[in-house]
C-alpha atoms as a PDB file:
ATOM      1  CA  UNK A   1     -19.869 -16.586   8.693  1.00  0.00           C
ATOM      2  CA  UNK A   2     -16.562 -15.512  10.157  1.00  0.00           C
ATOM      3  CA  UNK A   3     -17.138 -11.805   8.756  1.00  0.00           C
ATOM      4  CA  UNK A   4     -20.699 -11.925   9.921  1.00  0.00           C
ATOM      5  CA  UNK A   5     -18.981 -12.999  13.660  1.00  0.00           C
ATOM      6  CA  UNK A   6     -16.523  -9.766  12.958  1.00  0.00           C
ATOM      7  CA  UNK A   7     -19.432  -7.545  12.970  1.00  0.00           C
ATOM      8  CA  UNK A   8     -21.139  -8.825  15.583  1.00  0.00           C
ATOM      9  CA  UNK A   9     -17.807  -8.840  17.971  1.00  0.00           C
ATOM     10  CA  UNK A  10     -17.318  -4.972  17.168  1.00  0.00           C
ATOM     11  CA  UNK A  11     -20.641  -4.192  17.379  1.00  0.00           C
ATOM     12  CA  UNK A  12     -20.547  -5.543  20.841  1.00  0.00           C
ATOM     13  CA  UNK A  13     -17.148  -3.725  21.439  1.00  0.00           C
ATOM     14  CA  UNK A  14     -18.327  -0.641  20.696  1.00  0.00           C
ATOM     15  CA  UNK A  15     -21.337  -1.049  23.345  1.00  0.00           C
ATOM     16  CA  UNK A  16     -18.524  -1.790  25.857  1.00  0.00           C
ATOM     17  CA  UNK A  17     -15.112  -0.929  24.753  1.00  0.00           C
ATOM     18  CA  UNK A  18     -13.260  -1.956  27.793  1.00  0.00           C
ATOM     19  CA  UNK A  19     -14.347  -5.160  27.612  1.00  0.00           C
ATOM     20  CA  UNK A  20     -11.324  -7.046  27.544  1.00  0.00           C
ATOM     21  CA  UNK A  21     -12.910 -10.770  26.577  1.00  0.00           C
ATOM     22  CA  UNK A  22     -14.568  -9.172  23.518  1.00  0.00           C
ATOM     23  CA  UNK A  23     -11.169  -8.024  22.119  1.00  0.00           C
ATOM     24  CA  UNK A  24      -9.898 -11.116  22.264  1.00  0.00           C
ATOM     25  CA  UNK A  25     -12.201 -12.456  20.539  1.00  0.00           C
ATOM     26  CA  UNK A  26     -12.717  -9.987  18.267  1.00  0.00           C
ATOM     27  CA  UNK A  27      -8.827 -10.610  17.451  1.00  0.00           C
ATOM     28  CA  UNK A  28      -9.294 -13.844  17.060  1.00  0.00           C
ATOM     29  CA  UNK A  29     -11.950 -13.704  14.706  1.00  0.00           C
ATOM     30  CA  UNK A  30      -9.851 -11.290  12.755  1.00  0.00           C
ATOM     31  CA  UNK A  31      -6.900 -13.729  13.017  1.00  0.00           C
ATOM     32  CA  UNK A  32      -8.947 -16.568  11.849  1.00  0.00           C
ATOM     33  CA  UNK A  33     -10.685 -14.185   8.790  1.00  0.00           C
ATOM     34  CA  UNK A  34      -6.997 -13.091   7.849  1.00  0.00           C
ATOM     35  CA  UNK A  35      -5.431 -17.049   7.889  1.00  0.00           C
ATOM     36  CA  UNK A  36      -8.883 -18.033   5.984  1.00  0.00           C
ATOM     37  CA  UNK A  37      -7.929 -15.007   3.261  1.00  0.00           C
ATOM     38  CA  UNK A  38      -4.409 -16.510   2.974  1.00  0.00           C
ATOM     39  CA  UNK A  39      -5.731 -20.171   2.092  1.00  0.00           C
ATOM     40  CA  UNK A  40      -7.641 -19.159  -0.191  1.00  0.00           C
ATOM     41  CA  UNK A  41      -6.235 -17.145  -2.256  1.00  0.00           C
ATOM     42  CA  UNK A  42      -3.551 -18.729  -2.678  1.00  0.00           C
ATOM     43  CA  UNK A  43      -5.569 -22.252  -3.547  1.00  0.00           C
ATOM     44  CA  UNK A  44      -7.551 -19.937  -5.767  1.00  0.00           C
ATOM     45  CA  UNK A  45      -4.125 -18.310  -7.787  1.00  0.00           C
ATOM     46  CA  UNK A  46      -3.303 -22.331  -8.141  1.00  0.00           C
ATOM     47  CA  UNK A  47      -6.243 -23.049  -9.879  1.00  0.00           C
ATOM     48  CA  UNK A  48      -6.132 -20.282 -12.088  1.00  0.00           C
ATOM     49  CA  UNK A  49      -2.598 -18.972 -12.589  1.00  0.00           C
ATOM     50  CA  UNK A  50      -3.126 -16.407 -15.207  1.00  0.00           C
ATOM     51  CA  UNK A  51      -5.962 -14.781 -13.478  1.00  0.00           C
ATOM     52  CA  UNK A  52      -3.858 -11.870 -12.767  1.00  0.00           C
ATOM     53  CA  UNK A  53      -6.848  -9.995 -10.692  1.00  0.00           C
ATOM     54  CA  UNK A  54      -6.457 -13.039  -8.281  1.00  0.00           C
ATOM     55  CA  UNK A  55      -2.704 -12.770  -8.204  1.00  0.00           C
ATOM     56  CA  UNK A  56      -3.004  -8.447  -7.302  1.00  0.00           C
ATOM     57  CA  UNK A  57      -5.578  -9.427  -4.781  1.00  0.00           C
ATOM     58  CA  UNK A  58      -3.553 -12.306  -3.074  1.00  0.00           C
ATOM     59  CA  UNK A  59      -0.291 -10.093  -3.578  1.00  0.00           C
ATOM     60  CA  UNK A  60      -2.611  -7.422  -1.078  1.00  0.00           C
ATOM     61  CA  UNK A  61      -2.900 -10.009   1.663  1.00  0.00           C
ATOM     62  CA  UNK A  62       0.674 -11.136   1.591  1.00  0.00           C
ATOM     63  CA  UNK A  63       1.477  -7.436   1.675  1.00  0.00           C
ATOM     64  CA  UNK A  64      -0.757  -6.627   5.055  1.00  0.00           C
ATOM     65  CA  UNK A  65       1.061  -9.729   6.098  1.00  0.00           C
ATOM     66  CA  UNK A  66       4.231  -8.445   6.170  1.00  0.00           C
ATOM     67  CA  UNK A  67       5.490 -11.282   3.339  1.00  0.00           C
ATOM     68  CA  UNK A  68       7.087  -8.676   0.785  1.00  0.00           C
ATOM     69  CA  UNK A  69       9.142 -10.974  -1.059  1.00  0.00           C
ATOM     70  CA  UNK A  70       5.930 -12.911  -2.121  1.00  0.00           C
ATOM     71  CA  UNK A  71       3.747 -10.181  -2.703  1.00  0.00           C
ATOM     72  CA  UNK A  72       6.040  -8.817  -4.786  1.00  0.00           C
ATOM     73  CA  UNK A  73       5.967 -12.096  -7.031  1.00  0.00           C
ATOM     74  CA  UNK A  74       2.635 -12.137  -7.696  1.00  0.00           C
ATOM     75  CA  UNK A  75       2.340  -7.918  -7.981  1.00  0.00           C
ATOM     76  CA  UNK A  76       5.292  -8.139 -10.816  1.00  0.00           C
ATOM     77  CA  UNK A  77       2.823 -10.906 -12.174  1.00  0.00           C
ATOM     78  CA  UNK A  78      -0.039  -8.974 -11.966  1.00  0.00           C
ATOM     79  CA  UNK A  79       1.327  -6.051 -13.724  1.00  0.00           C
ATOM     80  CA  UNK A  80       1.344  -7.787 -16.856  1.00  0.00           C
ATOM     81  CA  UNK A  81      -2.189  -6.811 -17.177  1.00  0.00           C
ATOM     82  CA  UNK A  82      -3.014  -3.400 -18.298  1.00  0.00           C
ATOM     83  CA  UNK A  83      -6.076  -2.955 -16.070  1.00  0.00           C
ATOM     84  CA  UNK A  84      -3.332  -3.943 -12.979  1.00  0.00           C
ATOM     85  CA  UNK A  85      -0.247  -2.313 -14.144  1.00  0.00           C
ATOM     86  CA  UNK A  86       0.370   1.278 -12.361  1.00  0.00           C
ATOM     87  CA  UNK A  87      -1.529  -0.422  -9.107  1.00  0.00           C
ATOM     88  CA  UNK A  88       0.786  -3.385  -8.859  1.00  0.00           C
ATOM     89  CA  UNK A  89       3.673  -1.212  -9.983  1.00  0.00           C
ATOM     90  CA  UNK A  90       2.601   1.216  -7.005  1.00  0.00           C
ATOM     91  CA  UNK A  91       2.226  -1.740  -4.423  1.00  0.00           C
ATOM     92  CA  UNK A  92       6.239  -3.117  -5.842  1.00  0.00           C
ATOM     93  CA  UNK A  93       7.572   0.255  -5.021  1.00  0.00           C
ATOM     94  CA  UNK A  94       5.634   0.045  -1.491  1.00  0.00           C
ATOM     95  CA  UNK A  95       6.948  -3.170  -0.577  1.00  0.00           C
ATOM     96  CA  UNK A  96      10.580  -2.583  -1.896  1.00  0.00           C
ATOM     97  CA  UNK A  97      10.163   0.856  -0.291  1.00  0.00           C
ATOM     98  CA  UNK A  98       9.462  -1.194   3.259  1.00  0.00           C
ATOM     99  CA  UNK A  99      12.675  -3.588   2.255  1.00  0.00           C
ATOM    100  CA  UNK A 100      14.067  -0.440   2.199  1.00  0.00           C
ATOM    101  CA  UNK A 101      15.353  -1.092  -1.489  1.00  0.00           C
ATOM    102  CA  UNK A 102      14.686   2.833  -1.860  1.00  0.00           C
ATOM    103  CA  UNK A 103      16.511   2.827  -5.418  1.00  0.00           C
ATOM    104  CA  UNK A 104      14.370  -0.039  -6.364  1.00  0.00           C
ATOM    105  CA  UNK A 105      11.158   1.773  -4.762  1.00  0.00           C
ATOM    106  CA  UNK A 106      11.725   4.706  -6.757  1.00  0.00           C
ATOM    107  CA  UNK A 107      11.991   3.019  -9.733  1.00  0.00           C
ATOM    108  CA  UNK A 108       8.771   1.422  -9.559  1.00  0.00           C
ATOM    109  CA  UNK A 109       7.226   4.429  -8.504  1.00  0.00           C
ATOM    110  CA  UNK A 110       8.348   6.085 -11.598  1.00  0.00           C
ATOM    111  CA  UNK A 111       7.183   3.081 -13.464  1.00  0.00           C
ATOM    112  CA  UNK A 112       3.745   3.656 -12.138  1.00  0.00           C
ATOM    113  CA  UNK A 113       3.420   7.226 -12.521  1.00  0.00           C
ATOM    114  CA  UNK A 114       3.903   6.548 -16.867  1.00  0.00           C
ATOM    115  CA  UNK A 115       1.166   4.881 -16.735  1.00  0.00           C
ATOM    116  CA  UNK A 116      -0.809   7.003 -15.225  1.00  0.00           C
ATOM    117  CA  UNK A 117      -3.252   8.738 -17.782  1.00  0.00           C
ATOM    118  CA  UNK A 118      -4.150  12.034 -15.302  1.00  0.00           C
ATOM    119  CA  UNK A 119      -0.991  12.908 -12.934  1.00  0.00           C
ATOM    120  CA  UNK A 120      -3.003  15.047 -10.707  1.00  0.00           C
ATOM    121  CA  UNK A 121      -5.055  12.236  -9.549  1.00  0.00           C
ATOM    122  CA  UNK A 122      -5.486  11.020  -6.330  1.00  0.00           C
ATOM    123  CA  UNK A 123      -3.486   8.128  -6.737  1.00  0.00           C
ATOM    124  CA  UNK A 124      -0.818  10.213  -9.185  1.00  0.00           C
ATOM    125  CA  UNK A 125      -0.602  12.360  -6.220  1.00  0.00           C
ATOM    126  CA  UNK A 126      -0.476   9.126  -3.444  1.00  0.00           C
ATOM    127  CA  UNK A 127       2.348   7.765  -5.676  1.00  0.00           C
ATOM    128  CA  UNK A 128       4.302  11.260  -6.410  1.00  0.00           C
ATOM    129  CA  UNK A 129       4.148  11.358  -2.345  1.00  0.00           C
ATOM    130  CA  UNK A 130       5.457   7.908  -1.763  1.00  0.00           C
ATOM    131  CA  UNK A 131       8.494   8.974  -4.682  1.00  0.00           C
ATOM    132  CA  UNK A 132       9.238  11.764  -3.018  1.00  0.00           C
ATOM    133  CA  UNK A 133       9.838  10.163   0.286  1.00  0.00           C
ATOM    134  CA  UNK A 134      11.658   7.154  -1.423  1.00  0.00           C
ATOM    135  CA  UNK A 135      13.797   9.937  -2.814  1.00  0.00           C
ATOM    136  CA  UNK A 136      14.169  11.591   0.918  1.00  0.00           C
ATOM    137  CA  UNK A 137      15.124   8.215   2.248  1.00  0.00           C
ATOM    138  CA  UNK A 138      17.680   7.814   0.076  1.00  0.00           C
ATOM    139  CA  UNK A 139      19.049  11.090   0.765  1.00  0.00           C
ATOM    140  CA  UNK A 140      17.977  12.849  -3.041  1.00  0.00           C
ATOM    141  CA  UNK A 141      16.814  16.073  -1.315  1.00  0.00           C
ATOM    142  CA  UNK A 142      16.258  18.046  -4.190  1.00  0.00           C
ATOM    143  CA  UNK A 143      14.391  15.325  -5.837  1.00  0.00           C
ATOM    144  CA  UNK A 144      11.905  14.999  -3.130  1.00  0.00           C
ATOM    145  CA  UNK A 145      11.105  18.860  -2.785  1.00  0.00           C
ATOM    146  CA  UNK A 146      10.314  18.966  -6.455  1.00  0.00           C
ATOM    147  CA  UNK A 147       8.024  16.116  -6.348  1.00  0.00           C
ATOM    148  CA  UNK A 148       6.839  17.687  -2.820  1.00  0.00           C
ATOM    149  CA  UNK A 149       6.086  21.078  -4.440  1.00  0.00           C
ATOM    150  CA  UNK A 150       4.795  19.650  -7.327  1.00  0.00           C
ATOM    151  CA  UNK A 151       2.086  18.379  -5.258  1.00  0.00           C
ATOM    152  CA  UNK A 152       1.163  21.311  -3.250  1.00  0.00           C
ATOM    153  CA  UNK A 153       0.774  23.244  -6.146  1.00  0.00           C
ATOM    154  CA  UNK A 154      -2.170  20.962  -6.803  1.00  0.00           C
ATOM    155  CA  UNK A 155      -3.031  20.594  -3.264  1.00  0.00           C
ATOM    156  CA  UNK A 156      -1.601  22.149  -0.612  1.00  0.00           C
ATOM    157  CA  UNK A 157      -3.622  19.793   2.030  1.00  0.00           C
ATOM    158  CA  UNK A 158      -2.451  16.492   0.846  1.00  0.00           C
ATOM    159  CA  UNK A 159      -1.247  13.986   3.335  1.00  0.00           C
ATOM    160  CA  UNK A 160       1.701  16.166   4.845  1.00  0.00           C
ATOM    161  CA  UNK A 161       3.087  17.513   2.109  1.00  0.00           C
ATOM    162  CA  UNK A 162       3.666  21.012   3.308  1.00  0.00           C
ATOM    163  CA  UNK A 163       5.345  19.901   6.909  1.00  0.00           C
ATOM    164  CA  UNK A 164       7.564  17.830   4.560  1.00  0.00           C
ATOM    165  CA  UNK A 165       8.511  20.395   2.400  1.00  0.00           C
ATOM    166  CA  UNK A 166       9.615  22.515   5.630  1.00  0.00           C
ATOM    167  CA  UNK A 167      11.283  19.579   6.886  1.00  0.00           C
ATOM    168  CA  UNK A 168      13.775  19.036   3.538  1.00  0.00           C
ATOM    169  CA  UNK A 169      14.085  22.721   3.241  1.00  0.00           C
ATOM    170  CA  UNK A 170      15.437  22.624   7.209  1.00  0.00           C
ATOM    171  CA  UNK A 171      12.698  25.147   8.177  1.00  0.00           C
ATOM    172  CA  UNK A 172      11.077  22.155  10.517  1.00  0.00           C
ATOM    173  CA  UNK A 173      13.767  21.389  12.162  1.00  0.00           C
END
């Protein structure tokens, strides 16, 4: 019902975007769809604690709500199945990345990219990009441009890869 009301609100939004009301109520509906998410995953991960598809999915709404610490819980949980593994490893390195534990971040990165059967994927390239910036971050330079180039040598369009690579080589400066 409360998705149903989501549509509706936006739909209505987008007829009259300045519409201040319908904001607000479109953010509450989103507030109360996001707290509804939360419940219930959570009730559902304590009736079934080794369902670890539950656990990666309620580790995704922790992580959109900003509470790293116990997504990452239930992502190093989650990892433990095969089928989860390189995503939850991915989504560890993202939230240590954001705790700005950039060693930490890497690490899992790296952890995620072995398993990884096809590098040049789109998600071997997402997490190569999000390496390479843990390695920036941390001040490894050299690190970071090879992972950079790496990628554009695949695809030279991805994300900002290219304006990066300028960046660390002190041509964007």
């Amino acid at each position: 019902m409360v998705d149903s009301a989501i549509e509706d609100a936006k739909m209505a939004l987008s007829k009259d975007p300045s519409n201040q009301e319908l904001r607000s109520a479109l953010a509450a509906k989103l507030a109360e769809q996001n707290q509804f998410r939360l419940e219930e995953y959570e009730r559902r991960v304590a009736a079934a604690p080794t369902d670890y598809t539950l656990k990666f999915k309620y580790g995704n709404v922790l992580f959109k709500n900003k509470k790293y610490d116990e997504s990452i819980g239930l992502f190093q949980a989650a990892a433990k199945d095969p089928k989860l593994a390189t995503s939850s490893n991915f989504m560890i390195g993202k939230s240590f990345f954001i705790k700005k534990l950039y060693d930490l971040a890497a690490k899992q990165y790296n952890t995620a990219l072995g398993g990884l059967p096809e590098q040049d994927s789109d998600l071997g390239k997402e997490i190569r990009y999000e390496l390479a910036v843990a390695h920036k971050a941390k001040g490894s330079k050299d690190e970071a441009l090879e992972l950079l180039e790496g990628i554009m040598a695949i695809d030279i369009g991805f994300k900002d890869v290219s304006k990066l690579v300028d960046e660390i080589r002190g041509l964007g400066e």
